[in-house]
N, C-alpha and C. Protein backbone atom coordinates (compact mmCIF):
# COMPACT_ATOMS: atom_id res chain seq x y z
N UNK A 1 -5.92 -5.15 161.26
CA UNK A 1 -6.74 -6.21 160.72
C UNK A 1 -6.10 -7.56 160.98
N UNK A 2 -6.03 -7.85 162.17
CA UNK A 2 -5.55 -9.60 162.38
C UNK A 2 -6.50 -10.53 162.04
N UNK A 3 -5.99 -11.35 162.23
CA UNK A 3 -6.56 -12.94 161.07
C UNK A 3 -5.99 -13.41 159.64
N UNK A 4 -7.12 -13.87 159.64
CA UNK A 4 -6.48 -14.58 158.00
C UNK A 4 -7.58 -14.57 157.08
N UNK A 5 -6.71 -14.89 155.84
CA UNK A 5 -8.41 -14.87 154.99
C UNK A 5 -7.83 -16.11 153.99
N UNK A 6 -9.04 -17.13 153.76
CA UNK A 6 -9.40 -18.38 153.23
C UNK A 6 -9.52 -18.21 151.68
N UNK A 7 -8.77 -17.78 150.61
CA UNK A 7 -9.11 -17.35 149.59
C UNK A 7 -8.90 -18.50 148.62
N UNK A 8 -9.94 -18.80 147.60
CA UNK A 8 -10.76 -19.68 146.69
C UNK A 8 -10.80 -19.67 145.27
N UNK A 9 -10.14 -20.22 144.37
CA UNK A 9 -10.39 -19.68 142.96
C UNK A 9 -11.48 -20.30 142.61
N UNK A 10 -12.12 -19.59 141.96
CA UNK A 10 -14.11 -20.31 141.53
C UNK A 10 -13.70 -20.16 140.27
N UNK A 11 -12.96 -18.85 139.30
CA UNK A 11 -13.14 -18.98 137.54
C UNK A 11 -12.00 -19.00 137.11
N UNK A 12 -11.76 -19.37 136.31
CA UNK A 12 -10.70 -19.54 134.96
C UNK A 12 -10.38 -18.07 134.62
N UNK A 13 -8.80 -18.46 134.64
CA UNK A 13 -7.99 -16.65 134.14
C UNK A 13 -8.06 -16.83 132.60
N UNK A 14 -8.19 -17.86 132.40
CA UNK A 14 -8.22 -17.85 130.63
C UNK A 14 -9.12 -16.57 129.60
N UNK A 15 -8.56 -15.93 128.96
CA UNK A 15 -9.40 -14.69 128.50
C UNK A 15 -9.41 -13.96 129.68
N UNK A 16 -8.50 -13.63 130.80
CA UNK A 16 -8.51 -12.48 130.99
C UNK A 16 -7.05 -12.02 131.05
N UNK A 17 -7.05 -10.46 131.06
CA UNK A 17 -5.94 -9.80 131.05
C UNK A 17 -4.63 -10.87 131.73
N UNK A 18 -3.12 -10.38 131.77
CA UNK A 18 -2.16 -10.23 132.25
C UNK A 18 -1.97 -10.25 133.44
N UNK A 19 -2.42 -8.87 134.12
CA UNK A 19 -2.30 -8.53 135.13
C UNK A 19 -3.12 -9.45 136.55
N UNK A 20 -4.59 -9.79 135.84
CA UNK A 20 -4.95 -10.82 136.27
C UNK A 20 -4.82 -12.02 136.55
N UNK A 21 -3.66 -12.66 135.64
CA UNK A 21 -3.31 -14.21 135.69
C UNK A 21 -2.21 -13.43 136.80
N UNK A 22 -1.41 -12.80 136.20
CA UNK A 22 -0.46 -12.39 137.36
C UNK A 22 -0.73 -12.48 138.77
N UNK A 23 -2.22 -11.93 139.37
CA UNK A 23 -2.40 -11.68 140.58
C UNK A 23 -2.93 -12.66 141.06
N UNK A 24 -3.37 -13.54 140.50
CA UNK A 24 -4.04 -14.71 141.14
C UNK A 24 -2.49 -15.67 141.22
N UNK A 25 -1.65 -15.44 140.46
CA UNK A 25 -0.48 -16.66 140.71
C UNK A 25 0.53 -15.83 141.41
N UNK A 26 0.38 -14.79 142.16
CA UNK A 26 1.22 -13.70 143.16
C UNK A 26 0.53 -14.37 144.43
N UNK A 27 -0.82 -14.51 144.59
CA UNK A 27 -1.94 -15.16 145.38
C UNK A 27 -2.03 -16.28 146.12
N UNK A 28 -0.38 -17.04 145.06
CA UNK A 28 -0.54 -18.57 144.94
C UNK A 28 -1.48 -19.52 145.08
N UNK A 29 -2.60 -18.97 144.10
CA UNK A 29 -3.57 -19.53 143.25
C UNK A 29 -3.36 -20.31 141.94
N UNK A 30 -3.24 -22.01 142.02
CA UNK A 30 -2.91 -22.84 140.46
C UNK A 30 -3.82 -23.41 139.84
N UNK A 31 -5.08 -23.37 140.12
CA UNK A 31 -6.23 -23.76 139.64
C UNK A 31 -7.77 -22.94 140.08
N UNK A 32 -8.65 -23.44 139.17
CA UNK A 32 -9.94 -23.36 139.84
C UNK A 32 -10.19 -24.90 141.32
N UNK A 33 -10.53 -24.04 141.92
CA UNK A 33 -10.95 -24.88 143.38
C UNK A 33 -9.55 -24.83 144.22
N UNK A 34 -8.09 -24.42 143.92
CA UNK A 34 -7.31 -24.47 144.85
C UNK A 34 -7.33 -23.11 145.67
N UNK A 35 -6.97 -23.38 146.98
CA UNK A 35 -7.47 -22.59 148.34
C UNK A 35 -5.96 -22.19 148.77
N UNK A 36 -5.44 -20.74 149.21
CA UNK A 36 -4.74 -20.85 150.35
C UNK A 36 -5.27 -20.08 151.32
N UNK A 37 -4.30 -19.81 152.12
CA UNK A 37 -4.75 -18.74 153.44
C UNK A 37 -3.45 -17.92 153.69
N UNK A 38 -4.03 -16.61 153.60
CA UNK A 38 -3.00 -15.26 153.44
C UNK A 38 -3.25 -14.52 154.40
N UNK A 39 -2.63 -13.81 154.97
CA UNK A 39 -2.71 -12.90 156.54
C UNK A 39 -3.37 -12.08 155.76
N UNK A 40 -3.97 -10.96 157.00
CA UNK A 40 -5.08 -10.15 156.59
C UNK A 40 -4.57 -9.10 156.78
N UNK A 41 -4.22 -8.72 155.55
CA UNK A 41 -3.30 -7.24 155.76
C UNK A 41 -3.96 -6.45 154.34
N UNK A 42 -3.53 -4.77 154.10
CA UNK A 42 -3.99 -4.27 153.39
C UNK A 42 -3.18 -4.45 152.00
N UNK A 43 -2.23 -5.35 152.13
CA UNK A 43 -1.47 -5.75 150.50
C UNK A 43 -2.71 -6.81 150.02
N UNK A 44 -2.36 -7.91 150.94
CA UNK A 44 -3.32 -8.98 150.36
C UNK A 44 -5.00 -8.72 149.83
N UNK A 45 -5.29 -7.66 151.01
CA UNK A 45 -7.01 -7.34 150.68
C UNK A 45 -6.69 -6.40 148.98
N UNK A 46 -5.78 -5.78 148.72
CA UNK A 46 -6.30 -5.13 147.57
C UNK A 46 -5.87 -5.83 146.55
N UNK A 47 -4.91 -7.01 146.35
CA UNK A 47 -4.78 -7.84 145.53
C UNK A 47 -5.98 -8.70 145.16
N UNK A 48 -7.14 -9.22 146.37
CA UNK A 48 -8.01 -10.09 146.26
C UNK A 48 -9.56 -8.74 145.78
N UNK A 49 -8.96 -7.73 146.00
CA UNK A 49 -10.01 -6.46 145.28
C UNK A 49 -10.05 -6.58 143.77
N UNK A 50 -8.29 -6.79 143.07
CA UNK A 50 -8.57 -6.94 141.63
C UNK A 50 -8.69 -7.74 141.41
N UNK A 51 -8.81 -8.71 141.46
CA UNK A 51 -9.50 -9.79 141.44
C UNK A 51 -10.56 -11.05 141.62
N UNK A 52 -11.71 -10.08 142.17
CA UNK A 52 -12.59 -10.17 143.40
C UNK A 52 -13.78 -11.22 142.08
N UNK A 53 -13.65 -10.98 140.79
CA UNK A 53 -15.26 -11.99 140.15
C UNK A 53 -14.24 -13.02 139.74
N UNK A 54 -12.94 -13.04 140.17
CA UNK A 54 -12.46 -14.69 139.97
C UNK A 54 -12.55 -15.61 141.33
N UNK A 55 -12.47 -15.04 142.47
CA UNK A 55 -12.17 -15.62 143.79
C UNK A 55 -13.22 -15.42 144.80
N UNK A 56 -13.24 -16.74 145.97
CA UNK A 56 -13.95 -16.43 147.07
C UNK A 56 -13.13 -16.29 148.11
N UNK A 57 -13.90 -15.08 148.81
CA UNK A 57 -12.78 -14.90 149.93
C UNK A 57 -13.64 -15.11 151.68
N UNK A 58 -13.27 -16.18 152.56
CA UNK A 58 -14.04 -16.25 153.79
C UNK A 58 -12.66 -15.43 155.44
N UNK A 59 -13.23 -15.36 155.64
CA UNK A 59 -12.28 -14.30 156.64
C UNK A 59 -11.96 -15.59 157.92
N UNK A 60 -11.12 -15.21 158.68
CA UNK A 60 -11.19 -16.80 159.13
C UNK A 60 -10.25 -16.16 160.81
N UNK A 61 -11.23 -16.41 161.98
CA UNK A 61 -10.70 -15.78 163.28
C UNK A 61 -9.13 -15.97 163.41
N UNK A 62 -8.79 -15.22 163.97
CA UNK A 62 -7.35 -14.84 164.70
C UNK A 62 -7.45 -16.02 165.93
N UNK A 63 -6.22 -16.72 165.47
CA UNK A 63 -6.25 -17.76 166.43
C UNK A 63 -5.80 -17.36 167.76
N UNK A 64 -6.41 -18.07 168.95
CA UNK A 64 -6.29 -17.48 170.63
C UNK A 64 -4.53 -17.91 170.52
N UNK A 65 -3.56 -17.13 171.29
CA UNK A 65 -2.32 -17.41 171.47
C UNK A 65 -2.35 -18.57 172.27
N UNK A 66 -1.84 -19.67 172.13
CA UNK A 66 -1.41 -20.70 173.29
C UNK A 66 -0.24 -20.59 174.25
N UNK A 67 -0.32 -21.10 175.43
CA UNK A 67 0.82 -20.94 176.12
C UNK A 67 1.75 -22.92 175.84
N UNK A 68 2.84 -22.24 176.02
CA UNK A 68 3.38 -23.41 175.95
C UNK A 68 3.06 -24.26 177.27
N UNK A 69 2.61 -25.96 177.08
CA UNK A 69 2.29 -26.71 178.61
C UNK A 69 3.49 -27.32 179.44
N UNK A 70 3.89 -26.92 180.56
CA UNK A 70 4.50 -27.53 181.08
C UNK A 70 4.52 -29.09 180.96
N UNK A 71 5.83 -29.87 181.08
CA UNK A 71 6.18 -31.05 181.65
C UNK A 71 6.23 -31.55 182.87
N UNK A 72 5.29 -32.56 183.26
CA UNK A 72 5.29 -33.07 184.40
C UNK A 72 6.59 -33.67 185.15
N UNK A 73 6.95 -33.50 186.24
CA UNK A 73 7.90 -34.67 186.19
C UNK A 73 7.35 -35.72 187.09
């Protein structure tokens, strides 16, 4: 599963469990509306599973490798 995924806090952990504030700040998630971007691996996807009616998650392409450009002389 290469790429990345764009993940979104939309609700408030307030009133919910533990384990939940936990996973959204494992997520490094500090608010409603703050965003990061986490590789797309099967740790991250099942962390954003328990937690899936607090967060939006957009999947986001695998960037093309670049080659490094030569210097002219």
């Amino acid at each position: 599963m290469p790429g990345r995924l764009r993940v979104t806090q939309t609700k408030s952990t307030i009133s919910h469990i533990a384990r939940n504030r936990g996973t959204i700040r494992a997520l490094g998630l500090h608010g409603i509306g703050s965003t990061v971007e986490l590789p797309d691996n099967p740790a991250v996807r099942g962390m954003v599973r328990q937690v899936r009616f607090l967060v939006e998650v957009e999947e986001l392409p695998e960037a093309p490798a670049t080659t490094p450009e030569k210097k002219k002389a």
